[in-house]
PDB file of N, CA and C in Angstrom:
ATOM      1  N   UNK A   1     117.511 107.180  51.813  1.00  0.00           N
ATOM      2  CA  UNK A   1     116.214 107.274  52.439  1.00  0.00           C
ATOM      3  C   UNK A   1     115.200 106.371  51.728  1.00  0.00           C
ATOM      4  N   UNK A   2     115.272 106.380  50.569  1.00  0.00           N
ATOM      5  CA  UNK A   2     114.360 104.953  49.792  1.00  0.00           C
ATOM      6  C   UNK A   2     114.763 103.774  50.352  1.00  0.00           C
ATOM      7  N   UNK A   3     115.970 103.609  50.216  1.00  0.00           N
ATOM      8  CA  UNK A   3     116.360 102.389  50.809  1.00  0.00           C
ATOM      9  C   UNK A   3     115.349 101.908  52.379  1.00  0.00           C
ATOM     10  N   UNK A   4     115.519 102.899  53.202  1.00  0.00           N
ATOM     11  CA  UNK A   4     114.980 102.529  54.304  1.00  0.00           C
ATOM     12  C   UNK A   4     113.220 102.660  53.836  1.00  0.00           C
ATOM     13  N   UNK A   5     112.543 103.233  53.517  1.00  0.00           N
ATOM     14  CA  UNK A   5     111.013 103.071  52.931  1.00  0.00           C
ATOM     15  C   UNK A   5     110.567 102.288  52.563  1.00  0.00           C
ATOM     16  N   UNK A   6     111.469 101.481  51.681  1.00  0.00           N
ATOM     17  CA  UNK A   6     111.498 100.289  50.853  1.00  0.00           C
ATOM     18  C   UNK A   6     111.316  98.802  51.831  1.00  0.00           C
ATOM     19  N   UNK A   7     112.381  98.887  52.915  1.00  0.00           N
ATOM     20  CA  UNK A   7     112.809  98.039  53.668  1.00  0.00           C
ATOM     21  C   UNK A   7     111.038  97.628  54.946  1.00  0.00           C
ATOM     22  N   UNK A   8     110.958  99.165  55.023  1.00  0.00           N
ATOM     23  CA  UNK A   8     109.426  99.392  56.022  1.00  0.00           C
ATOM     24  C   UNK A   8     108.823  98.823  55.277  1.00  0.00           C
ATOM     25  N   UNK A   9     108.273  99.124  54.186  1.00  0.00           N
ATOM     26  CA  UNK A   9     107.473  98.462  52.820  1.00  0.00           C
ATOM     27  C   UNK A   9     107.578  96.940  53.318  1.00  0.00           C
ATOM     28  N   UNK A  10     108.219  96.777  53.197  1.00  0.00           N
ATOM     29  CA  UNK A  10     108.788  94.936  53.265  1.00  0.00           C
ATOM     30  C   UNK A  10     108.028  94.385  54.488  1.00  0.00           C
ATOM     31  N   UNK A  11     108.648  95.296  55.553  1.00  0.00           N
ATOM     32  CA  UNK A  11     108.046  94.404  56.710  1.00  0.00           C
ATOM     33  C   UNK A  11     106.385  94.539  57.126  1.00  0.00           C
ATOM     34  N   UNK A  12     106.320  96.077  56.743  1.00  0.00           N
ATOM     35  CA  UNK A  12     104.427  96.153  56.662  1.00  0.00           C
ATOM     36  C   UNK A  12     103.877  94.789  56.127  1.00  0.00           C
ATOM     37  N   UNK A  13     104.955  94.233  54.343  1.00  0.00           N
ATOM     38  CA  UNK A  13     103.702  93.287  53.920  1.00  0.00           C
ATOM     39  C   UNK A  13     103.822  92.151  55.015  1.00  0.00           C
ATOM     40  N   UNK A  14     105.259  91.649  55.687  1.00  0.00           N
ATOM     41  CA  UNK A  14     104.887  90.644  56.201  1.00  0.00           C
ATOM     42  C   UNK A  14     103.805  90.893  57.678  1.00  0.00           C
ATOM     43  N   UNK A  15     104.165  91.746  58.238  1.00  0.00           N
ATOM     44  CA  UNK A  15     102.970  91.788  59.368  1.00  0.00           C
ATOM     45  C   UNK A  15     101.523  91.477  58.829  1.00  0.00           C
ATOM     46  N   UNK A  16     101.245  92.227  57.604  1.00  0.00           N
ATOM     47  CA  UNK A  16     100.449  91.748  56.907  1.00  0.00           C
ATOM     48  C   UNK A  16      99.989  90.690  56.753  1.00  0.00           C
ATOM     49  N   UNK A  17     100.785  89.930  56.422  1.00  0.00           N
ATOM     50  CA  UNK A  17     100.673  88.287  56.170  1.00  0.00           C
ATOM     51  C   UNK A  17     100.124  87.926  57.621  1.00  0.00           C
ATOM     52  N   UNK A  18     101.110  88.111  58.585  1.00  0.00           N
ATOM     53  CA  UNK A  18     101.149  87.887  60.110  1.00  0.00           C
ATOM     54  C   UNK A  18      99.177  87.679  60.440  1.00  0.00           C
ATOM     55  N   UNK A  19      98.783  89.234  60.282  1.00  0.00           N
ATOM     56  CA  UNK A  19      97.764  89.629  60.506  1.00  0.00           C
ATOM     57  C   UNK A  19      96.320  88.903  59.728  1.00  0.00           C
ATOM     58  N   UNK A  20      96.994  88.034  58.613  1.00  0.00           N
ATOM     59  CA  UNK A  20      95.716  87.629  57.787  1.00  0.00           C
ATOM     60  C   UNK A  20      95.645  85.641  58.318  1.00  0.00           C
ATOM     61  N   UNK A  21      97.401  85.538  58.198  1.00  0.00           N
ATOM     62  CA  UNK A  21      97.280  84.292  59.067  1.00  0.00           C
ATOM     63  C   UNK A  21      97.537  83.462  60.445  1.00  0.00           C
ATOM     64  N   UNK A  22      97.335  84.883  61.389  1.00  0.00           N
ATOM     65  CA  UNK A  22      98.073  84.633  62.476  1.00  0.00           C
ATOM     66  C   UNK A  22      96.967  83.728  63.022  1.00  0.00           C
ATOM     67  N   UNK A  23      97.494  82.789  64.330  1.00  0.00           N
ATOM     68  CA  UNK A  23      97.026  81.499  65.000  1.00  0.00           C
ATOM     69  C   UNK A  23      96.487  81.949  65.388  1.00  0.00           C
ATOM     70  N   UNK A  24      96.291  83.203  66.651  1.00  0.00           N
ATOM     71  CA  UNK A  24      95.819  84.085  67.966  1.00  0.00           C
ATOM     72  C   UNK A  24      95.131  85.031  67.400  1.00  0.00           C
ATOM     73  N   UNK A  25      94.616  85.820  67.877  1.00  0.00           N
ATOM     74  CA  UNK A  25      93.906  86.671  68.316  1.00  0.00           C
ATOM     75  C   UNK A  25      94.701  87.993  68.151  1.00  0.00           C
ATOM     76  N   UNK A  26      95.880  87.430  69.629  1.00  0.00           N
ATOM     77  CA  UNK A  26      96.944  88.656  69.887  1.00  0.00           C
ATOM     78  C   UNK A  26      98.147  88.708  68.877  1.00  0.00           C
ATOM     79  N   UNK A  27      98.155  87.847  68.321  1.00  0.00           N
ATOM     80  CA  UNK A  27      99.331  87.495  67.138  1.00  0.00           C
ATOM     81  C   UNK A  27      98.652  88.887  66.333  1.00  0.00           C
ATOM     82  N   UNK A  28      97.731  88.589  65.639  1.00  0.00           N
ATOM     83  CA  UNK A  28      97.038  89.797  64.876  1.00  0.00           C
ATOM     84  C   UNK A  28      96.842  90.951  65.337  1.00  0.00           C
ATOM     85  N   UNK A  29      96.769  91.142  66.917  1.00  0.00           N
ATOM     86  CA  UNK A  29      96.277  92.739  67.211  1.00  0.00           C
ATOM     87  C   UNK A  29      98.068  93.250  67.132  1.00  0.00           C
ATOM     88  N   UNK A  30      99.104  92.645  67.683  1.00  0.00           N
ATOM     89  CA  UNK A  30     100.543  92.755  67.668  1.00  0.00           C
ATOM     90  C   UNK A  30     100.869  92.913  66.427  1.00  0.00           C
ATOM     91  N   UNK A  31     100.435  92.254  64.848  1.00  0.00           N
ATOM     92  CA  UNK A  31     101.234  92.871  64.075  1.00  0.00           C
ATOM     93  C   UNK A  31     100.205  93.761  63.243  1.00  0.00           C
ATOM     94  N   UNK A  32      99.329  94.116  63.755  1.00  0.00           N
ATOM     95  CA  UNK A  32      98.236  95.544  63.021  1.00  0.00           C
ATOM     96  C   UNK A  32      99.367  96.587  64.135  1.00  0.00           C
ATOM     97  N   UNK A  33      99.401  96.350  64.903  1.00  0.00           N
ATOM     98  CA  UNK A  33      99.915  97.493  65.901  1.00  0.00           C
ATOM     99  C   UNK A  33     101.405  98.007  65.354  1.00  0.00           C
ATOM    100  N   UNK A  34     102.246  97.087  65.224  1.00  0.00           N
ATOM    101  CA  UNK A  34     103.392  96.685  64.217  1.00  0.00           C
ATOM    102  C   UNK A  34     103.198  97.642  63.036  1.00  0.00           C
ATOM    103  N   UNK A  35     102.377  97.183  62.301  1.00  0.00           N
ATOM    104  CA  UNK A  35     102.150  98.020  60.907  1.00  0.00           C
ATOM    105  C   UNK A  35     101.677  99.480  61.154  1.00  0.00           C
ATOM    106  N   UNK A  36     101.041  99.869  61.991  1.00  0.00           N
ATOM    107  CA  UNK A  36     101.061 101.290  62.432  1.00  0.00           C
ATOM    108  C   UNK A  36     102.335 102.072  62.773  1.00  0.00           C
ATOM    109  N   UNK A  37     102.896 101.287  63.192  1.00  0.00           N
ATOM    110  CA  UNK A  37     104.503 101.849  63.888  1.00  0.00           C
ATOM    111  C   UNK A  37     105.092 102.165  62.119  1.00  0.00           C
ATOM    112  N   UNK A  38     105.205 100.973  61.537  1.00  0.00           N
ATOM    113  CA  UNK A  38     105.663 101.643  60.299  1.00  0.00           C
ATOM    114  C   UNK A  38     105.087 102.146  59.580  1.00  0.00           C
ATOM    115  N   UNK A  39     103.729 102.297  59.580  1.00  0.00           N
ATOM    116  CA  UNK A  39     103.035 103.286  58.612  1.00  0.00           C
ATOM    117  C   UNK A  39     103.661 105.379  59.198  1.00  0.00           C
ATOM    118  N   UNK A  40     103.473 104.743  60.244  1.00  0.00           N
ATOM    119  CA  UNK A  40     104.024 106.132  61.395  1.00  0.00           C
ATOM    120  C   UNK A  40     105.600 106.413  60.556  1.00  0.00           C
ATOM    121  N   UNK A  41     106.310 105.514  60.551  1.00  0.00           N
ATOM    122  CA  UNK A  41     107.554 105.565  60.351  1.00  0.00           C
ATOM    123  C   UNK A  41     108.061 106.367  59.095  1.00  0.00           C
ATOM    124  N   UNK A  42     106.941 105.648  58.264  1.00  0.00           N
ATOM    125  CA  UNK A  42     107.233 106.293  56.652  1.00  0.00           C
ATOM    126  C   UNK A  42     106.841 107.545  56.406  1.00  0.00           C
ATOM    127  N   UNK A  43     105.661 107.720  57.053  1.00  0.00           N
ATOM    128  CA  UNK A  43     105.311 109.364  57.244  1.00  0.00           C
ATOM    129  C   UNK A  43     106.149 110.316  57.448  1.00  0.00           C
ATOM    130  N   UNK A  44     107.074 109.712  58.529  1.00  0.00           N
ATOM    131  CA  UNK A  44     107.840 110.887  58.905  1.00  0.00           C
ATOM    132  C   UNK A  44     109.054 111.016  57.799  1.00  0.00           C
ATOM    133  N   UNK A  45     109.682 109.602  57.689  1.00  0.00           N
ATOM    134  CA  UNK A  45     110.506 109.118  56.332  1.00  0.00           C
ATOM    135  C   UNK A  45     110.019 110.550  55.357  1.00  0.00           C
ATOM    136  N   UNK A  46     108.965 110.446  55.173  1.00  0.00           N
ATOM    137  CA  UNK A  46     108.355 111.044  53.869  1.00  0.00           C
ATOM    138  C   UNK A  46     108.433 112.384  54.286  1.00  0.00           C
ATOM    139  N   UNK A  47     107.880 112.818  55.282  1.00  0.00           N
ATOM    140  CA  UNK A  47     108.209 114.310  55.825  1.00  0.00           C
ATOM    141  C   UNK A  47     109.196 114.961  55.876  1.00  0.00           C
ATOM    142  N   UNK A  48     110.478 114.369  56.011  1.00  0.00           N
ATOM    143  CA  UNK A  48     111.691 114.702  56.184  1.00  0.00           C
ATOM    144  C   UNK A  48     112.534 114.540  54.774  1.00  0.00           C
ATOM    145  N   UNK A  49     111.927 114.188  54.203  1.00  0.00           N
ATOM    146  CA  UNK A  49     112.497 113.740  51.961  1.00  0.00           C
ATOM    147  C   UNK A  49     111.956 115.126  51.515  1.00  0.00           C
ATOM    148  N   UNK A  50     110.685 114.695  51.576  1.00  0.00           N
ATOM    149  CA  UNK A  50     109.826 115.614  50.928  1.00  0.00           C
ATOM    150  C   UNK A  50     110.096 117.746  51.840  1.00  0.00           C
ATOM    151  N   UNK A  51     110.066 117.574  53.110  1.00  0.00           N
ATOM    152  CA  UNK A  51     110.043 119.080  53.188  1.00  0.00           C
ATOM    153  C   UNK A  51     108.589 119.466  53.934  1.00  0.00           C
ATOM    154  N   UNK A  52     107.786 118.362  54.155  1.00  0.00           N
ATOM    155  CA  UNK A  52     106.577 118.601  54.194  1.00  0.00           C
ATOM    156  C   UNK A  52     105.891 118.065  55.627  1.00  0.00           C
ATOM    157  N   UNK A  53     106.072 119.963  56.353  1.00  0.00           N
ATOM    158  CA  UNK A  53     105.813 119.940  57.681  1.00  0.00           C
ATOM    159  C   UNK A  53     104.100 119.210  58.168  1.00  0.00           C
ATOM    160  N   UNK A  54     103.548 119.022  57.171  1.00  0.00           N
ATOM    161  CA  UNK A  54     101.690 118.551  57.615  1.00  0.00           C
ATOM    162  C   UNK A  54     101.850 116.829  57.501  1.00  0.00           C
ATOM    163  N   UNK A  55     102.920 116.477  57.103  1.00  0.00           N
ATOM    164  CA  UNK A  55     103.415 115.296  57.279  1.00  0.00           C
ATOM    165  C   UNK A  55     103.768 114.830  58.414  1.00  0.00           C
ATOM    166  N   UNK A  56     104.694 115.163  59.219  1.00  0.00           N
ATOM    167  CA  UNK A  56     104.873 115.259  60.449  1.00  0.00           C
ATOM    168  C   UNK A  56     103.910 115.459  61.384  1.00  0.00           C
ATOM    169  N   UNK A  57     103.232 116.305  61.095  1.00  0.00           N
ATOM    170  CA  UNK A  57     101.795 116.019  62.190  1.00  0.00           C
ATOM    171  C   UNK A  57     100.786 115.094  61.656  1.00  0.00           C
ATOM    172  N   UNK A  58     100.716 114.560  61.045  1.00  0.00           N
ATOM    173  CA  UNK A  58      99.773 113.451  60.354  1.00  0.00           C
ATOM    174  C   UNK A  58     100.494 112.233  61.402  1.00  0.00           C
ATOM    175  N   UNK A  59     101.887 112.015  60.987  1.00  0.00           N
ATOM    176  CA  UNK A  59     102.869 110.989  61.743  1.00  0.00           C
ATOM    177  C   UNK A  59     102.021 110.884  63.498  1.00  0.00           C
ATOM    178  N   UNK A  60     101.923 112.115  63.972  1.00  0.00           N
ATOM    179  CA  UNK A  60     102.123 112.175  65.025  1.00  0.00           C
ATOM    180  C   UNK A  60     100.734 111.858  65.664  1.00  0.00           C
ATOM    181  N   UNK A  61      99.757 112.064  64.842  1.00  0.00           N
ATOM    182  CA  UNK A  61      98.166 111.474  64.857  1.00  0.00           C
ATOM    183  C   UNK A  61      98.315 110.379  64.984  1.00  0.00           C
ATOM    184  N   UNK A  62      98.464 109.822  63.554  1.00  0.00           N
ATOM    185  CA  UNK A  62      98.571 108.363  63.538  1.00  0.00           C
ATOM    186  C   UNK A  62      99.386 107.435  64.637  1.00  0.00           C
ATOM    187  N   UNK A  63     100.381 108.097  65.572  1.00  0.00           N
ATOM    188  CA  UNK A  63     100.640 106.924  66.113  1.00  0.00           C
ATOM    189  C   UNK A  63      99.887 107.201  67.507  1.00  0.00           C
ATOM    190  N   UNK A  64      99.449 108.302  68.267  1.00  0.00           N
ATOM    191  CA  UNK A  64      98.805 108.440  69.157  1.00  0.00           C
ATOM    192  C   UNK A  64      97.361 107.760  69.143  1.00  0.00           C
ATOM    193  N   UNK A  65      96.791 107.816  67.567  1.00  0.00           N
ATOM    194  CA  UNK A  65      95.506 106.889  67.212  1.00  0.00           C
ATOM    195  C   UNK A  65      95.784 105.362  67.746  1.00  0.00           C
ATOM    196  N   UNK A  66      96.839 105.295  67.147  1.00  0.00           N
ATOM    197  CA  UNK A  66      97.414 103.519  67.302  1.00  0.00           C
ATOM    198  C   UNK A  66      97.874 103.274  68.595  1.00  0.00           C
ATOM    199  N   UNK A  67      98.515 103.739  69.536  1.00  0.00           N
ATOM    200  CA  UNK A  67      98.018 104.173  70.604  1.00  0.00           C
ATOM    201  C   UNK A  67      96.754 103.848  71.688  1.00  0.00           C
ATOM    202  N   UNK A  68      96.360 104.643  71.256  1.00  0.00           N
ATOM    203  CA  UNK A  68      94.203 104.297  71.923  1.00  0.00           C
ATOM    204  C   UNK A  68      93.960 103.033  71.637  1.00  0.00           C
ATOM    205  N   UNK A  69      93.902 102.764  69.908  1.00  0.00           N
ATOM    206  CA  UNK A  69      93.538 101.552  69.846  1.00  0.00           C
ATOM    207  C   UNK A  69      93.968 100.157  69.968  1.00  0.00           C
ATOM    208  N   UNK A  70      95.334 100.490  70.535  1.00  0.00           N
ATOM    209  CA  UNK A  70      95.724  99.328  70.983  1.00  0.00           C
ATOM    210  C   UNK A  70      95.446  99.388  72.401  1.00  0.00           C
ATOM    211  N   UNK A  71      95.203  99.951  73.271  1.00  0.00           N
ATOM    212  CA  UNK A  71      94.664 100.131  74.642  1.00  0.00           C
ATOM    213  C   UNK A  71      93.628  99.657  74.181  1.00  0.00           C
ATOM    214  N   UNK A  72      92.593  99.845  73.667  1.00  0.00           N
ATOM    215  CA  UNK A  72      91.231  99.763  73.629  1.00  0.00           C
ATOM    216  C   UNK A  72      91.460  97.622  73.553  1.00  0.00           C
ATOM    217  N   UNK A  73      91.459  97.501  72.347  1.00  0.00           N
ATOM    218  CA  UNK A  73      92.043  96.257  72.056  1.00  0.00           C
ATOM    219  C   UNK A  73      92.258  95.277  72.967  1.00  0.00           C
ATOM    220  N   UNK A  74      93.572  95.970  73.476  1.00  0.00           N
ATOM    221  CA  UNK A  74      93.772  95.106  74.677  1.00  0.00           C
ATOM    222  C   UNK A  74      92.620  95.003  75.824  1.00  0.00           C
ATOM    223  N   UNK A  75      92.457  96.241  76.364  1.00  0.00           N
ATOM    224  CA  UNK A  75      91.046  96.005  77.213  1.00  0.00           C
ATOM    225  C   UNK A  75      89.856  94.584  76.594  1.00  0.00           C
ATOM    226  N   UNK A  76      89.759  94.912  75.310  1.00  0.00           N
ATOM    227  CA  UNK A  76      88.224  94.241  75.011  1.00  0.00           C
ATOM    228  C   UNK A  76      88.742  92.530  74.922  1.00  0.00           C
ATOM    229  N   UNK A  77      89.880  92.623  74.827  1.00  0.00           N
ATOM    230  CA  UNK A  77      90.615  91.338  74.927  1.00  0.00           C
ATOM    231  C   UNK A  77      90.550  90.260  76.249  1.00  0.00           C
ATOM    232  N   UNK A  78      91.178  90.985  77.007  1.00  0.00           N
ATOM    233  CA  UNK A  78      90.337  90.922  78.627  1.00  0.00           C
ATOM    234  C   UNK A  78      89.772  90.245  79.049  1.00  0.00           C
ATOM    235  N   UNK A  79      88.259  91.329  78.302  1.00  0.00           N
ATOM    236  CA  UNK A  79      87.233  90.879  78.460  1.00  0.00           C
ATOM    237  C   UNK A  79      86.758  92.213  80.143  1.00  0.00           C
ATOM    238  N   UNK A  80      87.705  93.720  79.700  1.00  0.00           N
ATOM    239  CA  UNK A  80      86.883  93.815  80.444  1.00  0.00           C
ATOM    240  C   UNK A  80      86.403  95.402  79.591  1.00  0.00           C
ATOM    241  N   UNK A  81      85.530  96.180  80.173  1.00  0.00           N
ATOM    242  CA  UNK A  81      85.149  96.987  79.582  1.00  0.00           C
ATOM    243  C   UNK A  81      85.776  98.311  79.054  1.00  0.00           C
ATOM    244  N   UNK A  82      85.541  99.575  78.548  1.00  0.00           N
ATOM    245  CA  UNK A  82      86.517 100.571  78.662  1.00  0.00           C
ATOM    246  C   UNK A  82      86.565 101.541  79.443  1.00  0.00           C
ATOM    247  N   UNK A  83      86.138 101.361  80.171  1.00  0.00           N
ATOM    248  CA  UNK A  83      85.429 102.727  81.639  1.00  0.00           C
ATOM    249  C   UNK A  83      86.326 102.239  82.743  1.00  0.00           C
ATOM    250  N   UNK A  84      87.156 100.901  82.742  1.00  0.00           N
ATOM    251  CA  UNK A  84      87.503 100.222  83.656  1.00  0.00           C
ATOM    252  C   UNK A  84      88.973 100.657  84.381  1.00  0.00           C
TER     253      UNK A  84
END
């Protein structure tokens, strides 16, 4: 199970990278969105090591948050509003 945490670890930093030097716009909203998926991922990783059921619902916030805000995102991207 480290093994795989470790591996998420890895790719968070490169989205990271992605996100600080991406060309686009959408290059960057795609790998913030990316890094939510594995921030989501490790949570649960961690919930399921650890024993620790408030983990699992944290997981389950966080990706429904990431979620919205990638809807939102995309909308304002657009260019059109959020009522729309």
């Amino acid at each position: 199970m480290e093994i795989l945490i470790v591996l998420l670890s890895l790719g968070a930093f490169f989205c990271l990278y992605r996100a600080l030097q991406g060309p686009s716009i959408s290059d960057r909203v795609i790998s913030v969105d990316i890094m939510s998926i594995i921030f989501t991922c490790i949570t649960a990783l961690m919930a399921l090591r650890y024993n620790i059921a408030f983990l699992m619902d944290l997981a389950i916030t966080l990706a429904i948050l990431s979620f919205i805000g990638t809807l939102a995102l995309g909308k304002y991207l657009e260019g059109r509003s959020l009522d729309d």
